[in-house]
Protein backbone atom coordinates (compact mmCIF):
# COMPACT_ATOMS: atom_id res chain seq x y z
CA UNK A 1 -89.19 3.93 123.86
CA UNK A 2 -91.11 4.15 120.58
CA UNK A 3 -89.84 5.86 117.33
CA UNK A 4 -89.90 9.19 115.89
CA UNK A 5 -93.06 9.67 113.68
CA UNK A 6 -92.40 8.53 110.14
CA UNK A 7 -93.54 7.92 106.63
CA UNK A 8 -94.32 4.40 105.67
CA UNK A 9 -93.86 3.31 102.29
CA UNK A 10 -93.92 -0.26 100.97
CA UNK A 11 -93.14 -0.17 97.30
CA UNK A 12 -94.28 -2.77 94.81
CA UNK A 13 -91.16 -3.20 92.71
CA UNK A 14 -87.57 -2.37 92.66
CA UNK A 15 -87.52 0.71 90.48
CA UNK A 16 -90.62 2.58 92.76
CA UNK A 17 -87.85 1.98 96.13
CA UNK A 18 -85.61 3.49 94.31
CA UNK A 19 -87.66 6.73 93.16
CA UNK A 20 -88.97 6.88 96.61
CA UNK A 21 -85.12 7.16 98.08
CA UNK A 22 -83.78 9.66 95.11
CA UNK A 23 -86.61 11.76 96.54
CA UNK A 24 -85.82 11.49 99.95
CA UNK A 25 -81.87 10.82 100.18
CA UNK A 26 -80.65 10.81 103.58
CA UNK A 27 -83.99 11.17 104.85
CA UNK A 28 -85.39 7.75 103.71
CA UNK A 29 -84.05 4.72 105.58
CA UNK A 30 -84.67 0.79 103.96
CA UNK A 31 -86.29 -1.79 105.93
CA UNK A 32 -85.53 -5.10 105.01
CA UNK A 33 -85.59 -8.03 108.04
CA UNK A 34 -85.66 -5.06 110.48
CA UNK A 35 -83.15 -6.76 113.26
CA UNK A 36 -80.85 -4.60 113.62
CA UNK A 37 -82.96 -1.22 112.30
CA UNK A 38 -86.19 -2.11 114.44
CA UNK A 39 -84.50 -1.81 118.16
CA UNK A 40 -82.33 1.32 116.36
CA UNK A 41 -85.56 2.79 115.61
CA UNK A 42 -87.42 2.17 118.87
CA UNK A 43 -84.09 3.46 121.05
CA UNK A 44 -84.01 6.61 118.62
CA UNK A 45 -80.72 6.10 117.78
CA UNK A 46 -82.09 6.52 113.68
CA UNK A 47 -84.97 8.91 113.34
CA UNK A 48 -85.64 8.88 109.72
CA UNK A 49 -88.48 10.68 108.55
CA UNK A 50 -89.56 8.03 105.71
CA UNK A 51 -89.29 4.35 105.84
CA UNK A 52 -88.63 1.98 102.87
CA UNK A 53 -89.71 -1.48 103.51
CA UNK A 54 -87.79 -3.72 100.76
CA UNK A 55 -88.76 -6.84 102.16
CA UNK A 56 -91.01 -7.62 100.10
CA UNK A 57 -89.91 -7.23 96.83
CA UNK A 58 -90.36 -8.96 94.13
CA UNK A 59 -88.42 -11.16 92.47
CA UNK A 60 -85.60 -10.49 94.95
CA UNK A 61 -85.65 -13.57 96.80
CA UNK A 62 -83.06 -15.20 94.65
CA UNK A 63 -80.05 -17.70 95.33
CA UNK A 64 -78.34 -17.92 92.09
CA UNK A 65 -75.06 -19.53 90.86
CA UNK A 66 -73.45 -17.37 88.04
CA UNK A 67 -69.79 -17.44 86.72
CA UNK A 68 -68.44 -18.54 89.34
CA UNK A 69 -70.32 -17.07 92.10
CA UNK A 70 -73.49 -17.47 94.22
CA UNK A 71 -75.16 -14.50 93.84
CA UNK A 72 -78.11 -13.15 97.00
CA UNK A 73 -80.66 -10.91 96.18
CA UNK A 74 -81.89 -8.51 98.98
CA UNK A 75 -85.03 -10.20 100.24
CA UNK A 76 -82.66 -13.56 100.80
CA UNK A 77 -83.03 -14.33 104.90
CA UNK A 78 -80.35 -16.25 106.73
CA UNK A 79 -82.74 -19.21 107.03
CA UNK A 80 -83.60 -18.86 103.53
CA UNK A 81 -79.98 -19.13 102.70
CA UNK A 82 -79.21 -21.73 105.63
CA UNK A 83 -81.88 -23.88 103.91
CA UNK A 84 -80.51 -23.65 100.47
CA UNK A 85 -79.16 -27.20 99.10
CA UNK A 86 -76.60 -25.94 97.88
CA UNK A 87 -74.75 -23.80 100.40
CA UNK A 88 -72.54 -26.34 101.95
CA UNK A 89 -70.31 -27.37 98.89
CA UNK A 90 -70.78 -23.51 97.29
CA UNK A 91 -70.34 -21.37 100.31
CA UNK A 92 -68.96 -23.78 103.27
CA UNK A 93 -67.68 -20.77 105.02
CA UNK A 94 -70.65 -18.90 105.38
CA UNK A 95 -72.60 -22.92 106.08
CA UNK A 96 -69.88 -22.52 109.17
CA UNK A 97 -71.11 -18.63 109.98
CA UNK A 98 -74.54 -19.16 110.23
CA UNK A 99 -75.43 -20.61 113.12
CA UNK A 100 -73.17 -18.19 115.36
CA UNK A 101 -75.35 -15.55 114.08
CA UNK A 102 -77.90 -14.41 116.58
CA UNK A 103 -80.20 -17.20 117.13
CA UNK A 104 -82.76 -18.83 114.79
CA UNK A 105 -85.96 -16.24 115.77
CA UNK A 106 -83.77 -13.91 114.45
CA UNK A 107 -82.38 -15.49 111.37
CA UNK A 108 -85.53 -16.47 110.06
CA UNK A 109 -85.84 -12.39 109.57
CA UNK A 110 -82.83 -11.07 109.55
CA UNK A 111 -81.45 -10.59 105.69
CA UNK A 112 -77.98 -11.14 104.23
CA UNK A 113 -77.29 -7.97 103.06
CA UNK A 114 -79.34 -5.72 105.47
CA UNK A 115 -76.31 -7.16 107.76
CA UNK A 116 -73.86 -6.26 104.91
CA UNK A 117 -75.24 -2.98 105.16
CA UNK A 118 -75.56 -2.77 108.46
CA UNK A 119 -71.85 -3.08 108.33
CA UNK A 120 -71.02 -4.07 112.41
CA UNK A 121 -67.53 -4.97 112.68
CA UNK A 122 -68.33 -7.78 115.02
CA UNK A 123 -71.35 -9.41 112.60
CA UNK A 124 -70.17 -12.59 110.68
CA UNK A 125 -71.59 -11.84 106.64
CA UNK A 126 -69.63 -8.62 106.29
CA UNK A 127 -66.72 -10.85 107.45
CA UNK A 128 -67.32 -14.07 105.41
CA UNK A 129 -67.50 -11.42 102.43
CA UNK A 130 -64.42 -9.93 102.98
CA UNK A 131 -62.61 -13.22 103.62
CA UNK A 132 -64.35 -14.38 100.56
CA UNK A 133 -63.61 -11.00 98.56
CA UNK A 134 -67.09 -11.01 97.77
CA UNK A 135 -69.04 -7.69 95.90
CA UNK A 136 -72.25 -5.96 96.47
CA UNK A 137 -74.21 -5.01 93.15
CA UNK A 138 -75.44 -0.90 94.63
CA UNK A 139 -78.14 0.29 92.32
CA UNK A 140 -79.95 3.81 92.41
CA UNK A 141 -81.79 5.54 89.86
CA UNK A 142 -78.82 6.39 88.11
CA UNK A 143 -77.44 2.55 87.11
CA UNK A 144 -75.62 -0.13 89.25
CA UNK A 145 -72.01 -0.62 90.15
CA UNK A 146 -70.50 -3.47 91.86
CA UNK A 147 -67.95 -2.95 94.70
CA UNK A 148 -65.84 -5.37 96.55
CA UNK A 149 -66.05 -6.11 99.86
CA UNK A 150 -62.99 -3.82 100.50
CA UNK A 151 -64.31 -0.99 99.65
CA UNK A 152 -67.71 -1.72 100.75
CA UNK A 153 -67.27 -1.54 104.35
CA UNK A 154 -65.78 2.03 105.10
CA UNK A 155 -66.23 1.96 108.86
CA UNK A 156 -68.33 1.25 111.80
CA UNK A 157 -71.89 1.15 110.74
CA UNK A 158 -70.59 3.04 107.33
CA UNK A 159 -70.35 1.45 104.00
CA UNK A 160 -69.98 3.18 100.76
CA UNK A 161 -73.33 3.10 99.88
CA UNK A 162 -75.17 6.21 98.88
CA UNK A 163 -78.20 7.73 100.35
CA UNK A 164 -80.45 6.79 97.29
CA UNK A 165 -78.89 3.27 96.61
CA UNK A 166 -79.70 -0.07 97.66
CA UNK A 167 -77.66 -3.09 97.76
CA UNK A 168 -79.24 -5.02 95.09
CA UNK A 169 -77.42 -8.50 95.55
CA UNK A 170 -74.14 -9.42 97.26
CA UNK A 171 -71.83 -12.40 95.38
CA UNK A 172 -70.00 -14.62 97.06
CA UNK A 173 -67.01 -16.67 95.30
CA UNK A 174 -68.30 -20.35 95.33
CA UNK A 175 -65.68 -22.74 96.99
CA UNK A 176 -62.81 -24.33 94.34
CA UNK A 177 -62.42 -27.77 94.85
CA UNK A 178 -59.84 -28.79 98.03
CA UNK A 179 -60.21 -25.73 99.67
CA UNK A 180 -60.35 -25.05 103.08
CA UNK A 181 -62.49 -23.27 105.62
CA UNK A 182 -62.56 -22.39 109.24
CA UNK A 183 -65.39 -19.75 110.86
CA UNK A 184 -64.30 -19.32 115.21
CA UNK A 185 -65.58 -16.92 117.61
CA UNK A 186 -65.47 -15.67 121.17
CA UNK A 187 -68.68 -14.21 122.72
CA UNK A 188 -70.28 -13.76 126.20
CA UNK A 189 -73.02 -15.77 125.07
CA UNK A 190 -74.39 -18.03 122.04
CA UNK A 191 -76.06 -15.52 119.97
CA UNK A 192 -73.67 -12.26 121.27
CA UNK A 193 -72.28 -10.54 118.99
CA UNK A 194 -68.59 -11.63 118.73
CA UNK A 195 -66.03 -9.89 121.13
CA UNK A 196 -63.42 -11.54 118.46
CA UNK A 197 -64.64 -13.31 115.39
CA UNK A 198 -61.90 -15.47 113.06
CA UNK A 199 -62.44 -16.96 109.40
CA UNK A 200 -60.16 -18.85 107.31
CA UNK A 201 -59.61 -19.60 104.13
CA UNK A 202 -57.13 -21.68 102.78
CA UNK A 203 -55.99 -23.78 99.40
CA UNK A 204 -53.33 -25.12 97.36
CA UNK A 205 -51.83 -21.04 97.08
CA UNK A 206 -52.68 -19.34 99.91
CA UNK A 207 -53.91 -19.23 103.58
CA UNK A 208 -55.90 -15.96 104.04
CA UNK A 209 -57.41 -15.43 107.38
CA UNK A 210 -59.70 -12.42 108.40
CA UNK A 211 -60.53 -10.68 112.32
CA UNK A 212 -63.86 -9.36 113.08
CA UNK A 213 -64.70 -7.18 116.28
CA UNK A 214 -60.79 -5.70 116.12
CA UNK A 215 -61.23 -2.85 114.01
CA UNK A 216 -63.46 -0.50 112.41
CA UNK A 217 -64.29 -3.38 109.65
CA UNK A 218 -62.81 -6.46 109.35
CA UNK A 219 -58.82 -7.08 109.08
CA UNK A 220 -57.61 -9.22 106.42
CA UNK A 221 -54.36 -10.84 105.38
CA UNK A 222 -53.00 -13.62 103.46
CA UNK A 223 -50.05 -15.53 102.82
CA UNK A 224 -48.42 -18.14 100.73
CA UNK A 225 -48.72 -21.59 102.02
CA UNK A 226 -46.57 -22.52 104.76
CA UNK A 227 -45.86 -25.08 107.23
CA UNK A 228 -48.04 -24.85 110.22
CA UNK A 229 -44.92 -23.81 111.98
CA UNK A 230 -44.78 -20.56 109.86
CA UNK A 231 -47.74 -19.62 109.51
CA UNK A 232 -48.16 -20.04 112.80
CA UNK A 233 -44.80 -17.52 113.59
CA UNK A 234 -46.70 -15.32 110.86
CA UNK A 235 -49.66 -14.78 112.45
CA UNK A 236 -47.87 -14.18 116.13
CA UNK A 237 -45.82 -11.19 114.34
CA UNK A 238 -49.11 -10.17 112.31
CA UNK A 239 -51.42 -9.63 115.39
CA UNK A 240 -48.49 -7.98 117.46
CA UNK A 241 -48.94 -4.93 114.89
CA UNK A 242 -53.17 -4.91 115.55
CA UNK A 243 -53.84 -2.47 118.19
CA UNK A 244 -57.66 -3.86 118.92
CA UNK A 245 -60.76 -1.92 120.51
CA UNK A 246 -60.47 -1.51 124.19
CA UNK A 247 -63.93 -1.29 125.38
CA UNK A 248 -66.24 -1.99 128.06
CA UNK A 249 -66.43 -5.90 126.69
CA UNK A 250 -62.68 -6.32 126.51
CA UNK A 251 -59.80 -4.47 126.41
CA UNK A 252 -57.05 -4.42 123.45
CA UNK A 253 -54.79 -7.09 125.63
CA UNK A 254 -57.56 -9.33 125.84
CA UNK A 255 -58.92 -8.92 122.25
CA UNK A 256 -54.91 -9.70 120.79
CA UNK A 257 -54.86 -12.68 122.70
CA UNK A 258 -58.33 -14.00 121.62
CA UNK A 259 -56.73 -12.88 117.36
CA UNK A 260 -53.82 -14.95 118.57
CA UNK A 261 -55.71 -18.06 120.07
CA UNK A 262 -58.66 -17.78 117.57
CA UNK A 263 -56.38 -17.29 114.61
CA UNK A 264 -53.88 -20.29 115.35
CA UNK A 265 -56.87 -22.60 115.89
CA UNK A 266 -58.73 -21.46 112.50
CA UNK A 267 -55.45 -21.72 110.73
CA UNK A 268 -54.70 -24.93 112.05
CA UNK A 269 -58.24 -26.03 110.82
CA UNK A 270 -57.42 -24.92 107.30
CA UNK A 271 -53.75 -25.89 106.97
């Protein structure tokens, strides 16, 4: 199938995207690396009537460190941020994510927070973010505000985000020394989305572990540190309460067992 007709616009800087969409609201759809909006587009399953292709933006391909966090702009690919020197001591969580994520054709398009926005409850960023209580800097005509990553992600394929705002940047928490991380999934295939997805994070306070592919967004909980023993008990009384998706890929029995097996092997990573 091919898409519904539409207008093409490719703006030249930041502030003409965002007059375009404040004229065109919930008619206007952004482009950025186009993997997940392209085969949306081509299936019909989004028939916008104007198109806003961000990608090329200026000054928006940044990877910055600032107070404490690394901060993304919205032309940032997963290869670009894959490649970045300093991702593996800053972000070692989202070093692990990466390569689960699709495979490389698509990475080398594919942007960090187009998948933030795309907001799938299997995909790994919107999951390292929440793990990572990360933020998303939304800006519009009208100013910017910054929102965490719980109240970002609203549901599936729904975030918070307003028809005439973009996601500007996302911010990730750089690592503290000694911490932990651990970034597991189950999936038919390398490159599948995740029927279960598990991260962990864990330091001298706290183990806090987050599910993807469970829920309508990702499920997250923490705890004090424990003995493996504990924790491990913890999260066996924790996932009985989850009542998972039961879908065509798996059903809710199969999904609890992969939170329990996933989760005890991510924790056991961390503690």
């Amino acid at each position: 199938m091919k898409p519904v007709p539409f207008e093409y616009n490719r703006p030249h800087h930041f502030d003409e995207a965002l007059e375009i969409l404040a004229s065109h609201g919930d008619e206007a759809r952004l482009l950025a690396g186009g993997q997940s909006l392209i085969p949306m587009l081509n299936m019909r399953l989004a028939r916008p009537s104007v198109l806003v292709d961000v990608g090329g933006l200026p000054d928006h391909g940044f990877i910055r460190q600032e107070n404490g966090m690394v901060c993304v702009g919205c032309c940032v690919t997963q290869r670009d941020l894959d490649d970045w020197v300093g991702l593996e001591v800053a972000l070692p969580l989202v070093k692990k994510a990466i390569p689960l994520i699709g495979h490389f054709q698509t990475r080398n398009r594919g942007t960090i927070t187009g998948s933030i926005a795309h907001a799938d409850p299997s995909a790994e960023f919107p999951l390292c973010m929440a793990v990572l209580r990360g933020q998303a800097v939304l800006a519009s005509v009208r100013g910017e505000r910054v929102l965490g990553a719980a109240e970002l992600q609203t549901g599936v394929l729904e975030t918070a985000c307003r028809s005439d705002e973009i996601i500007r940047e996302v911010r990730f928490p750089e690592a503290t020394p000694g911490v932990k991380v651990s970034f597991v999934e189950e999936a038919p295939r390398h490159g599948d989305f995740a029927i279960v997805a598990v991260a962990a994070v864990a330091d001298s306070s706290s183990v806090r572990i987050a599910f993807g592919g469970v829920s309508d967004r990702p499920i997250v909980h923490e705890w004090p540190v424990l003995v493996w023993s504990e924790i491990r008990a913890a999260l066996l009384d924790f996932v009985a309460d989850i009542e998972p998706y039961d879908d065509d890929h798996a059903s809710a029995d199969y999904r609890r067992h992969l939170m329990c097996s996933l989760g005890q092997q991510a924790i056991l990573e961390v503690c």
